[in-house]
Protein backbone atom coordinates (compact mmCIF):
# COMPACT_ATOMS: atom_id res chain seq x y z
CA UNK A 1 -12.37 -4.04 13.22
CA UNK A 2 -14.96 -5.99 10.77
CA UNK A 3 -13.42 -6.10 7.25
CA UNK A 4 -16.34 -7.99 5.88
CA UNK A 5 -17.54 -4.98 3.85
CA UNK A 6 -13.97 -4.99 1.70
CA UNK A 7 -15.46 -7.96 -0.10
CA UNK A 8 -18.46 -6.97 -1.47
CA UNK A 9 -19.07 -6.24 -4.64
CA UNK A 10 -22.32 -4.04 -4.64
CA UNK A 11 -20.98 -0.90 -3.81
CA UNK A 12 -24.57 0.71 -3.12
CA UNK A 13 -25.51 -1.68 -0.03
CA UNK A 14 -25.35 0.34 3.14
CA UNK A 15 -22.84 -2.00 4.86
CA UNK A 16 -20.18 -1.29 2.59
CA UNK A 17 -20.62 2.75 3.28
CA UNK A 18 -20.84 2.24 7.00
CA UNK A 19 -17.05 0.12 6.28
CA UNK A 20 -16.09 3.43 4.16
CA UNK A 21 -16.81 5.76 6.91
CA UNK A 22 -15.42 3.36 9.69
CA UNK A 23 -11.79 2.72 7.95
CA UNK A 24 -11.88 7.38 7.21
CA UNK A 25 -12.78 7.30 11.01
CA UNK A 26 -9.62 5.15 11.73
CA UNK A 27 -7.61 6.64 9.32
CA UNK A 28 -7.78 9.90 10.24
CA UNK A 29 -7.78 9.13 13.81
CA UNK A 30 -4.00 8.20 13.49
CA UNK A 31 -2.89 10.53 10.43
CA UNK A 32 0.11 13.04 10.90
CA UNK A 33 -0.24 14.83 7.82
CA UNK A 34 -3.08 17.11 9.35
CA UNK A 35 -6.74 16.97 6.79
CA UNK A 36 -5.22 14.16 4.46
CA UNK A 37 -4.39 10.66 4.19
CA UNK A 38 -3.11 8.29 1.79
CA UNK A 39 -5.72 7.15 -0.95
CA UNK A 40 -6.27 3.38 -0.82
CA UNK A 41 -8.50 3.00 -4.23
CA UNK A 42 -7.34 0.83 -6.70
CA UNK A 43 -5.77 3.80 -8.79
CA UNK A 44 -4.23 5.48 -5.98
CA UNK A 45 -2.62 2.66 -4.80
CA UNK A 46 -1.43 4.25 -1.27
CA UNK A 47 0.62 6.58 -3.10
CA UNK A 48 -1.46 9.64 -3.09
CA UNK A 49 -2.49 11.93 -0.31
CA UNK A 50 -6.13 13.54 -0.39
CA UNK A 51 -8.89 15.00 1.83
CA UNK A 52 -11.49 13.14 2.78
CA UNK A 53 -14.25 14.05 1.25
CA UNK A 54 -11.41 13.10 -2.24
CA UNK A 55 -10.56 9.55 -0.81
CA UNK A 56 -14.31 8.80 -0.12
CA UNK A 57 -15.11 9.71 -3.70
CA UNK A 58 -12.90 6.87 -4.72
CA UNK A 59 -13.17 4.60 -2.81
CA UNK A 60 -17.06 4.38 -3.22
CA UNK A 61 -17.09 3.44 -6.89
CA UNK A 62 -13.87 1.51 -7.10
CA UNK A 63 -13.10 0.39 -3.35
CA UNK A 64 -10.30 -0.79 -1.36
CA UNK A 65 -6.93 -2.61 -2.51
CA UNK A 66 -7.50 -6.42 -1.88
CA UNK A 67 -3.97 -6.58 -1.27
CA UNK A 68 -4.30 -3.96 1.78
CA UNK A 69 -5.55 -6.24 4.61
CA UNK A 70 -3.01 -4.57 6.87
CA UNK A 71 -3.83 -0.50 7.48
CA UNK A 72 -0.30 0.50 8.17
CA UNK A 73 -0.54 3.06 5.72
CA UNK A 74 -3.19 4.15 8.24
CA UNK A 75 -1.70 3.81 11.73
CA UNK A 76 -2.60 0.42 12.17
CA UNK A 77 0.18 -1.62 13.52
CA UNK A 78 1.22 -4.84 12.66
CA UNK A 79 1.27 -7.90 14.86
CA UNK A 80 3.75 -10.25 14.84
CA UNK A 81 3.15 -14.13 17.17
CA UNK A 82 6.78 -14.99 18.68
CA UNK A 83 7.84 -18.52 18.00
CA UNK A 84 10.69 -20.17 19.77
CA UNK A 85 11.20 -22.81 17.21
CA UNK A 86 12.69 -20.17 14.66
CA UNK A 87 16.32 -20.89 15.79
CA UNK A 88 17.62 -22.32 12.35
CA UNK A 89 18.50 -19.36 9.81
CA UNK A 90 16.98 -21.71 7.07
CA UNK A 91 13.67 -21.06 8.74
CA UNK A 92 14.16 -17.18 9.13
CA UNK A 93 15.38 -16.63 5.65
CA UNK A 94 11.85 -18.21 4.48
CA UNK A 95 9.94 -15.91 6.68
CA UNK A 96 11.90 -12.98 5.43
CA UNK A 97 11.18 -13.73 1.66
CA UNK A 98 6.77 -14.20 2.50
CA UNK A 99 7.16 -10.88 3.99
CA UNK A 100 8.96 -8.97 1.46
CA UNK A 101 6.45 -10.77 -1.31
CA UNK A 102 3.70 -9.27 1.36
CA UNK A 103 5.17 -6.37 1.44
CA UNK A 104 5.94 -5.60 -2.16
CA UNK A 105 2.44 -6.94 -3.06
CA UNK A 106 0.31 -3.98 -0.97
CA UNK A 107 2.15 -0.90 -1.63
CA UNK A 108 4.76 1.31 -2.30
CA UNK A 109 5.01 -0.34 -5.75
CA UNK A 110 4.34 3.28 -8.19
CA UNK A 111 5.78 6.53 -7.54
CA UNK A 112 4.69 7.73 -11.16
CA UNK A 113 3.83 11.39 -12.39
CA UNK A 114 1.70 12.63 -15.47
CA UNK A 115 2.66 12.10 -18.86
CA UNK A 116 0.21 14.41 -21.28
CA UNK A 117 -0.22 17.79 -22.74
CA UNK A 118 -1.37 20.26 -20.00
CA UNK A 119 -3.93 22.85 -20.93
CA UNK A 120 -3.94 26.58 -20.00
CA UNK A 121 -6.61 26.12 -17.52
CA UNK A 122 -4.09 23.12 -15.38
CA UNK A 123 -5.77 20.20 -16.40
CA UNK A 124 -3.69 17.55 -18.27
CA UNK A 125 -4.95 15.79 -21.60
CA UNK A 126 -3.59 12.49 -22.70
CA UNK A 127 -3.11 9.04 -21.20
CA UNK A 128 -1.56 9.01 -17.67
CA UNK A 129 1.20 6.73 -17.73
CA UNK A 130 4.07 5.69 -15.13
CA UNK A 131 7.19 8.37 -15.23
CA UNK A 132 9.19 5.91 -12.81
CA UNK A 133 8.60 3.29 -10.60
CA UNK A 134 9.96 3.21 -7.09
CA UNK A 135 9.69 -0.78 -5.16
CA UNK A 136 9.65 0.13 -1.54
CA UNK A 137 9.72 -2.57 1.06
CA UNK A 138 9.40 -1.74 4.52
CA UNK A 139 11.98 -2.21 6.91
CA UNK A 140 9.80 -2.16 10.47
CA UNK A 141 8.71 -5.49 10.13
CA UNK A 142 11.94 -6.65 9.55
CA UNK A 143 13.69 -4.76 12.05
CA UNK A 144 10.96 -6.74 14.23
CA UNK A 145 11.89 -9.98 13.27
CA UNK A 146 15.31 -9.69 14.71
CA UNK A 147 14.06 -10.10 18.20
CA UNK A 148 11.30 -12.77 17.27
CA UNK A 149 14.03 -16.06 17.25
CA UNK A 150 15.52 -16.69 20.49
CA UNK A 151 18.76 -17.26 18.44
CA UNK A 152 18.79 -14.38 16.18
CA UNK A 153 18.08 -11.74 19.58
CA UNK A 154 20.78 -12.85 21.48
CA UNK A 155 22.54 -12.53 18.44
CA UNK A 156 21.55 -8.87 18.07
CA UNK A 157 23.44 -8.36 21.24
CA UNK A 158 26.94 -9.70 20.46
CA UNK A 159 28.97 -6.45 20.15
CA UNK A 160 28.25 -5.36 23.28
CA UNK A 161 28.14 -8.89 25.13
CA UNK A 162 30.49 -11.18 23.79
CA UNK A 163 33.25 -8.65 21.34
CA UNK A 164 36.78 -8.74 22.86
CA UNK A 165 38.00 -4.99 23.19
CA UNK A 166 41.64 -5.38 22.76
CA UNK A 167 42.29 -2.27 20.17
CA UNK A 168 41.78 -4.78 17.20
CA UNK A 169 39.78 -4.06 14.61
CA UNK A 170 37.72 -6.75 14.01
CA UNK A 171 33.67 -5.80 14.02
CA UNK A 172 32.61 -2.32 13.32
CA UNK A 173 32.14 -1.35 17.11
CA UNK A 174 36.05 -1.27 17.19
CA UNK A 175 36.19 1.19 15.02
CA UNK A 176 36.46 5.05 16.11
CA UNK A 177 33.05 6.51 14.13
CA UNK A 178 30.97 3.79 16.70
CA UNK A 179 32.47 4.17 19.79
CA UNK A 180 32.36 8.53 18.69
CA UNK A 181 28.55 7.72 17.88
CA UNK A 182 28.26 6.20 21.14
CA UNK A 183 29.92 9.09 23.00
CA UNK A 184 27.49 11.55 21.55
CA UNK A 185 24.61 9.31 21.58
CA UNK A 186 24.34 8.29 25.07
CA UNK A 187 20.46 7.37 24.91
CA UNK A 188 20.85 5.12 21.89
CA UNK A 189 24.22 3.20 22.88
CA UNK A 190 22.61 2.44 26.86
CA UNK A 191 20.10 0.06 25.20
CA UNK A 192 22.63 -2.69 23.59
CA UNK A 193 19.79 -4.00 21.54
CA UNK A 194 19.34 -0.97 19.40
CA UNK A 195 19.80 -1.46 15.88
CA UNK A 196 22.75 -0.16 13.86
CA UNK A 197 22.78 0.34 10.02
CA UNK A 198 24.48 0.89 6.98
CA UNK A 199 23.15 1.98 4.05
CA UNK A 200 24.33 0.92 0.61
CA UNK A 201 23.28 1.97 -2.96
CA UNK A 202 25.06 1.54 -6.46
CA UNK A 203 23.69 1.16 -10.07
CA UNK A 204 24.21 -2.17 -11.69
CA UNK A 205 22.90 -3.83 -15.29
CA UNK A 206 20.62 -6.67 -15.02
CA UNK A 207 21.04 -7.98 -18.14
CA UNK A 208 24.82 -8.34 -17.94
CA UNK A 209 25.42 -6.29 -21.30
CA UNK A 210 27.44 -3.64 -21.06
CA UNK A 211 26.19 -2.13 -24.50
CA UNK A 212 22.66 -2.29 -23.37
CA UNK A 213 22.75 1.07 -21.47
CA UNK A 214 20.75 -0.19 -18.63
CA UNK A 215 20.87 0.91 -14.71
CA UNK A 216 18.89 -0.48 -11.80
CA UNK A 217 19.79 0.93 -8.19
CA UNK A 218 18.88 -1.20 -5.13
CA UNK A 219 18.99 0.18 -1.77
CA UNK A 220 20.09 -2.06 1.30
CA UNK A 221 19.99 -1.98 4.36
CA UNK A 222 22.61 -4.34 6.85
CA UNK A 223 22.89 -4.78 10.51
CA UNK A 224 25.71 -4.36 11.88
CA UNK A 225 24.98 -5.77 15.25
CA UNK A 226 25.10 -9.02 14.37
CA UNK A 227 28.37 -10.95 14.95
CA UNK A 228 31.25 -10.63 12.07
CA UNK A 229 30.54 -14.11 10.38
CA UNK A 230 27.00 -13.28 9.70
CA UNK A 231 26.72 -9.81 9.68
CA UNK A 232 27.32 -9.82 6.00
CA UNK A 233 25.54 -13.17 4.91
CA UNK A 234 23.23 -11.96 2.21
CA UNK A 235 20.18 -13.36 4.46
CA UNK A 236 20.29 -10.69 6.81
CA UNK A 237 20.15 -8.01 4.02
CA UNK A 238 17.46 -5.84 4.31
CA UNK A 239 16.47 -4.48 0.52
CA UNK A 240 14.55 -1.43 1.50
CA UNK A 241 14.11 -0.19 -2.18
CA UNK A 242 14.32 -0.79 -6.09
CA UNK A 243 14.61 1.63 -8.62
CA UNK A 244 14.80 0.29 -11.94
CA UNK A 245 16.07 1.51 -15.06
CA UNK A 246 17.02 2.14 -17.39
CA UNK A 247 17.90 5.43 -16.20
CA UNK A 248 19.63 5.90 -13.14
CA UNK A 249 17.85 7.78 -10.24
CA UNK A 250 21.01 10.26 -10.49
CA UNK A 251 20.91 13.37 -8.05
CA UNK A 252 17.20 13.07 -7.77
CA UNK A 253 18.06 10.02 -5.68
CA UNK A 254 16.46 11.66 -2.76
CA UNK A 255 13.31 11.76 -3.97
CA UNK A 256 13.35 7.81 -3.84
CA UNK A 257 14.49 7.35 -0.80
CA UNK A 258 12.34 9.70 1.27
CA UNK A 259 10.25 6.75 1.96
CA UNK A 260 13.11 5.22 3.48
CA UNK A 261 14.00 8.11 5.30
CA UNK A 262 10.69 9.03 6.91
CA UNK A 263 10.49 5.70 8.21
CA UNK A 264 14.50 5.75 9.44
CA UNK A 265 13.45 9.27 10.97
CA UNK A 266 10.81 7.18 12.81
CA UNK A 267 12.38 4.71 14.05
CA UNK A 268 15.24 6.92 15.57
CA UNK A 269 12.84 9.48 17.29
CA UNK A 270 10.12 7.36 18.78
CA UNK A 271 10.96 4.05 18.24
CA UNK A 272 9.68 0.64 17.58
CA UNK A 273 7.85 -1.46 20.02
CA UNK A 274 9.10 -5.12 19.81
CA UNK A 275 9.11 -8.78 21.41
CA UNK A 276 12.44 -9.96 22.52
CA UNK A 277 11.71 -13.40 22.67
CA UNK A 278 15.44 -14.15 24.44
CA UNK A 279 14.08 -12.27 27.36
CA UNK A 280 10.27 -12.84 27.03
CA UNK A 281 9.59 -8.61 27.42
CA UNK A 282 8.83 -5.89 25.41
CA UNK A 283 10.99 -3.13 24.72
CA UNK A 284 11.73 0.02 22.32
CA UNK A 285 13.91 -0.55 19.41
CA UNK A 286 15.70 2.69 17.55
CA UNK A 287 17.62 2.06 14.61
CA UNK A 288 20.53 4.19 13.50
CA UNK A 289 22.35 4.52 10.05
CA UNK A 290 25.55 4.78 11.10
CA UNK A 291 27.08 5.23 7.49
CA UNK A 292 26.48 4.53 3.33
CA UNK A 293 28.87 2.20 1.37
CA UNK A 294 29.07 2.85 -2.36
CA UNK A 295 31.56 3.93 -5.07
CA UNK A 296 32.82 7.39 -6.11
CA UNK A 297 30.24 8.02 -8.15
CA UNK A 298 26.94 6.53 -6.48
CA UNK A 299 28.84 8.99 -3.77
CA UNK A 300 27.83 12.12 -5.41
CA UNK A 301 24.32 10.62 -5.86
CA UNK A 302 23.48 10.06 -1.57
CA UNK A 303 25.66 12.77 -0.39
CA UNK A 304 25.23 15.40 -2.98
CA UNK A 305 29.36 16.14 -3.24
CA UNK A 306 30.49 16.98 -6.61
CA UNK A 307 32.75 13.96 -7.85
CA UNK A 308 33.66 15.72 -11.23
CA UNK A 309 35.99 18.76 -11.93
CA UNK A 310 38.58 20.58 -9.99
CA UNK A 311 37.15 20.07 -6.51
CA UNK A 312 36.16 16.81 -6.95
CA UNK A 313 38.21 15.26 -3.81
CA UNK A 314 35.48 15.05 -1.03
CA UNK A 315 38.74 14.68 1.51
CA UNK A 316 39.88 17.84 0.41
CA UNK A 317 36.80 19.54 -0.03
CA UNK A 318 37.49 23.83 -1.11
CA UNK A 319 41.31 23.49 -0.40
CA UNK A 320 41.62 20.78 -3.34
CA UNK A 321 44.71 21.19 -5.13
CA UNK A 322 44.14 20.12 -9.27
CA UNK A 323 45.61 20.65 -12.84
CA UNK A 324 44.23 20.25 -15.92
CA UNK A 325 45.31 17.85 -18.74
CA UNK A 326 44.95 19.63 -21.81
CA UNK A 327 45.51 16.76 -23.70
CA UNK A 328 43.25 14.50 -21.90
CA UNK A 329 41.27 17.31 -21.54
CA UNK A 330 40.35 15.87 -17.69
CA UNK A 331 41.46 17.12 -14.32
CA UNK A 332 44.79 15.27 -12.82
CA UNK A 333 45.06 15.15 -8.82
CA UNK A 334 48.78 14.54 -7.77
CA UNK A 335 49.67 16.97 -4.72
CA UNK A 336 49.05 13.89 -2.54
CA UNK A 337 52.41 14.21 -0.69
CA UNK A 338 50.56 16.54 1.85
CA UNK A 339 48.97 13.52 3.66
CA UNK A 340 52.74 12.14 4.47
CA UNK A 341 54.19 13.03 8.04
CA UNK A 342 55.91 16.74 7.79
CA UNK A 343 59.53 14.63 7.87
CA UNK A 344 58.99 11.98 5.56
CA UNK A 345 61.46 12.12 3.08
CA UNK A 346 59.20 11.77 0.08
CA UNK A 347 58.30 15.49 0.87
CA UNK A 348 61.72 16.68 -0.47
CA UNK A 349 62.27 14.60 -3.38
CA UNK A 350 61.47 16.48 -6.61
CA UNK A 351 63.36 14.72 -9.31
CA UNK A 352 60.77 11.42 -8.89
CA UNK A 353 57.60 13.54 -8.61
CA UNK A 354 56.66 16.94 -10.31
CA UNK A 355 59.73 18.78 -9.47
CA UNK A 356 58.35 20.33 -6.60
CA UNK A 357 58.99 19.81 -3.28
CA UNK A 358 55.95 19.54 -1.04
CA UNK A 359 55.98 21.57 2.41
CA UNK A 360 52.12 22.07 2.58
CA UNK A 361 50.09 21.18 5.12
CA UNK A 362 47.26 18.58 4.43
CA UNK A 363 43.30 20.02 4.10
CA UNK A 364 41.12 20.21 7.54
CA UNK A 365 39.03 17.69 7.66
CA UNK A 366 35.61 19.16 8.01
CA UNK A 367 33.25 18.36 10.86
CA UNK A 368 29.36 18.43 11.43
CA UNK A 369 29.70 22.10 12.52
CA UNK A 370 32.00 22.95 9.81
CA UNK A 371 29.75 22.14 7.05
CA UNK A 372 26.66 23.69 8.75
CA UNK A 373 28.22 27.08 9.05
CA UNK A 374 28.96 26.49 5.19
CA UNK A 375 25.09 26.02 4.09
CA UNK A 376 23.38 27.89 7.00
CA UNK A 377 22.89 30.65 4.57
CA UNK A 378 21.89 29.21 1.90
CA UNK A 379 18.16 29.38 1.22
CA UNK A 380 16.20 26.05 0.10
């Protein structure tokens, strides 16, 4: 499609109203939120969803981002030219870091709400100004790139080509919650080049200052099917978000991440059409999150479990056994002799515990269907 119109800079000249009309044409030719699509005016910034008749109104006066060459806000898909010479990881790294500068550059960069005095009639007085900023990157094109090096693709396929299944654990797919995954997920595990994901997500201070209360949360992404020595290299992070400080994101995390998760949702329902350049074809990647890594309390924050109080053990969920220290004046968990086989002899040795013995059972560990028929009544 012609872009020349994007450049001009009399806004009156019929040209640049027929380019208007074409890019709401295209835009809402491919839009799955029904009479609206994102506003790309300057102000907007991709961030805010209007009618048509709304996004035409701004874009006339102020026009389009520069910075938005590629429409993928607006179904427009982005092409990527394989090249067989990317085999050296030096090479790929470099690509990744243009991208993400690419990325971060045309949008995603303000989630922000009003700051003002609103008046009885719903219209806000005062200066609008940034509430919090959310850095989103997006993790298609980079989920793309994978199968782009010759190298890198066959690499992609090394836990299901080249791991040794001897009952050692030694690469995530040995472990039970893949090959369970698999099992359940027959679709996804028959096509070897699927990706599979962890997410990860923990405050941290910038400035290294621990009196400067100060939190920034970054949100990545890894591949885990990528052999065990690289897996992990810091290269083949993916950084799908940033949200700075210098308050934490807290339980409201969600919020910030449901960019992340529409476009996870995506890619695991219909898919990503990609190059494998180790087999010159196309074919359709899904990506899975298998599991998050974080600490006890960043846990709280992604999966919503209370990780203060009396029922603060996630393991033990509503059959959480805790005292109170009135002292400390904090909760004390010590009935951990449950876990130990029913004829270990720790069970019946008082004197070095609490001066109980311990003849309980441990807690049920709680399933998919266990938690659903916990929260199916509860309304939204």
């Amino acid at each position: 499609m012609e872009r020349n119109w994007e450049k001009l800079r009399n806004k009156a000249l019929p040209e640049y109203r027929q380019g208007i009309k074409d890019f709401l044409d295209f835009a809402f030719e491919h839009t799955t939120m029904g009479d609206k699509i994102y506003c790309s005016c300057k102000k907007c910034n991709n961030y805010f969803a209007k009618t048509r008749d709304d996004v035409e109104d701004d874009l006339l006066p102020t026009g389009i981002l520069p910075s938005y060459t590629h429409w993928f806000r607006h179904g427009e898909e982005r092409h990527f030219q394989t090249c067989d010479s990317l085999d050296s990881d030096d090479e790929l790294d470099g690509d990744r870091l243009s991208e993400m500068v690419e990325d971060y550059c045309a949008a995603f960069n303000a989630a922000s709400c009003v700051a003002g005095d609103s008046s009885g009639d719903g219209s806000v007085r005062g200066k609008k100004v940034p509430h919090k900023v959310l850095h989103y990157f997006p993790i298609t094109p980079r989920l793309k790139r994978f199968s782009l090096s010759k190298k890198i693709a066959s690499y992609m396929t090394w836990h299901h080509d080249k791991r040794v299944d001897d009952g050692l654990l030694r690469h995530p797919a040995d472990s039970k919650a893949w090959k369970n995954f698999d099992e359940i997920h027959e679709s996804f595990s028959s096509e070897k080049r699927n990706v599979r994901l962890d997410l990860a997500g923990d405050g941290f201070n910038p400035y290294g200052n621990m009196s400067t209360n100060h939190s920034t949360w970054p949100v990545v992404l890894d591949p885990y099917n990528l052999p065990p020595w690289i897996c992990m290299k810091q290269s083949y992070f993916m950084r799908a978000s940033l949200i700075p400080g210098p308050k934490g994101p807290g339980i409201k995390i969600d919020i910030y991440l449901q960019p992340l998760i529409d476009e996870l949702n995506k890619s695991w329902e219909v898919g990503i059409t990609t190059f494998d350049s180790s087999r010159n074809q196309n074919f359709n990647m899904r990506a899975a999150v298998l599991w998050t890594i974080n600490d006890f309390p960043a846990y709280r924050n992604l999966s919503g479990w209370n990780t203060m109080g009396a029922l603060a053990r996630p393991s033990c969920h509503n059959e959480t056994s805790s005292s109170y220290l009135q002292n400390g004046r904090k909760f004390c968990f010590k009935w951990h002799r449950c876990f130990l086989p029913i004829k270990h002899r720790w069970r019946l040795e008082s004197k070095k515990f609490d001066g109980k013995k311990e003849i309980g059972l441990s807690p049920k560990q709680l399933f998919g269907d266990d938690v659903f028929s916990q929260l199916c009544d509860l309304e939204f």
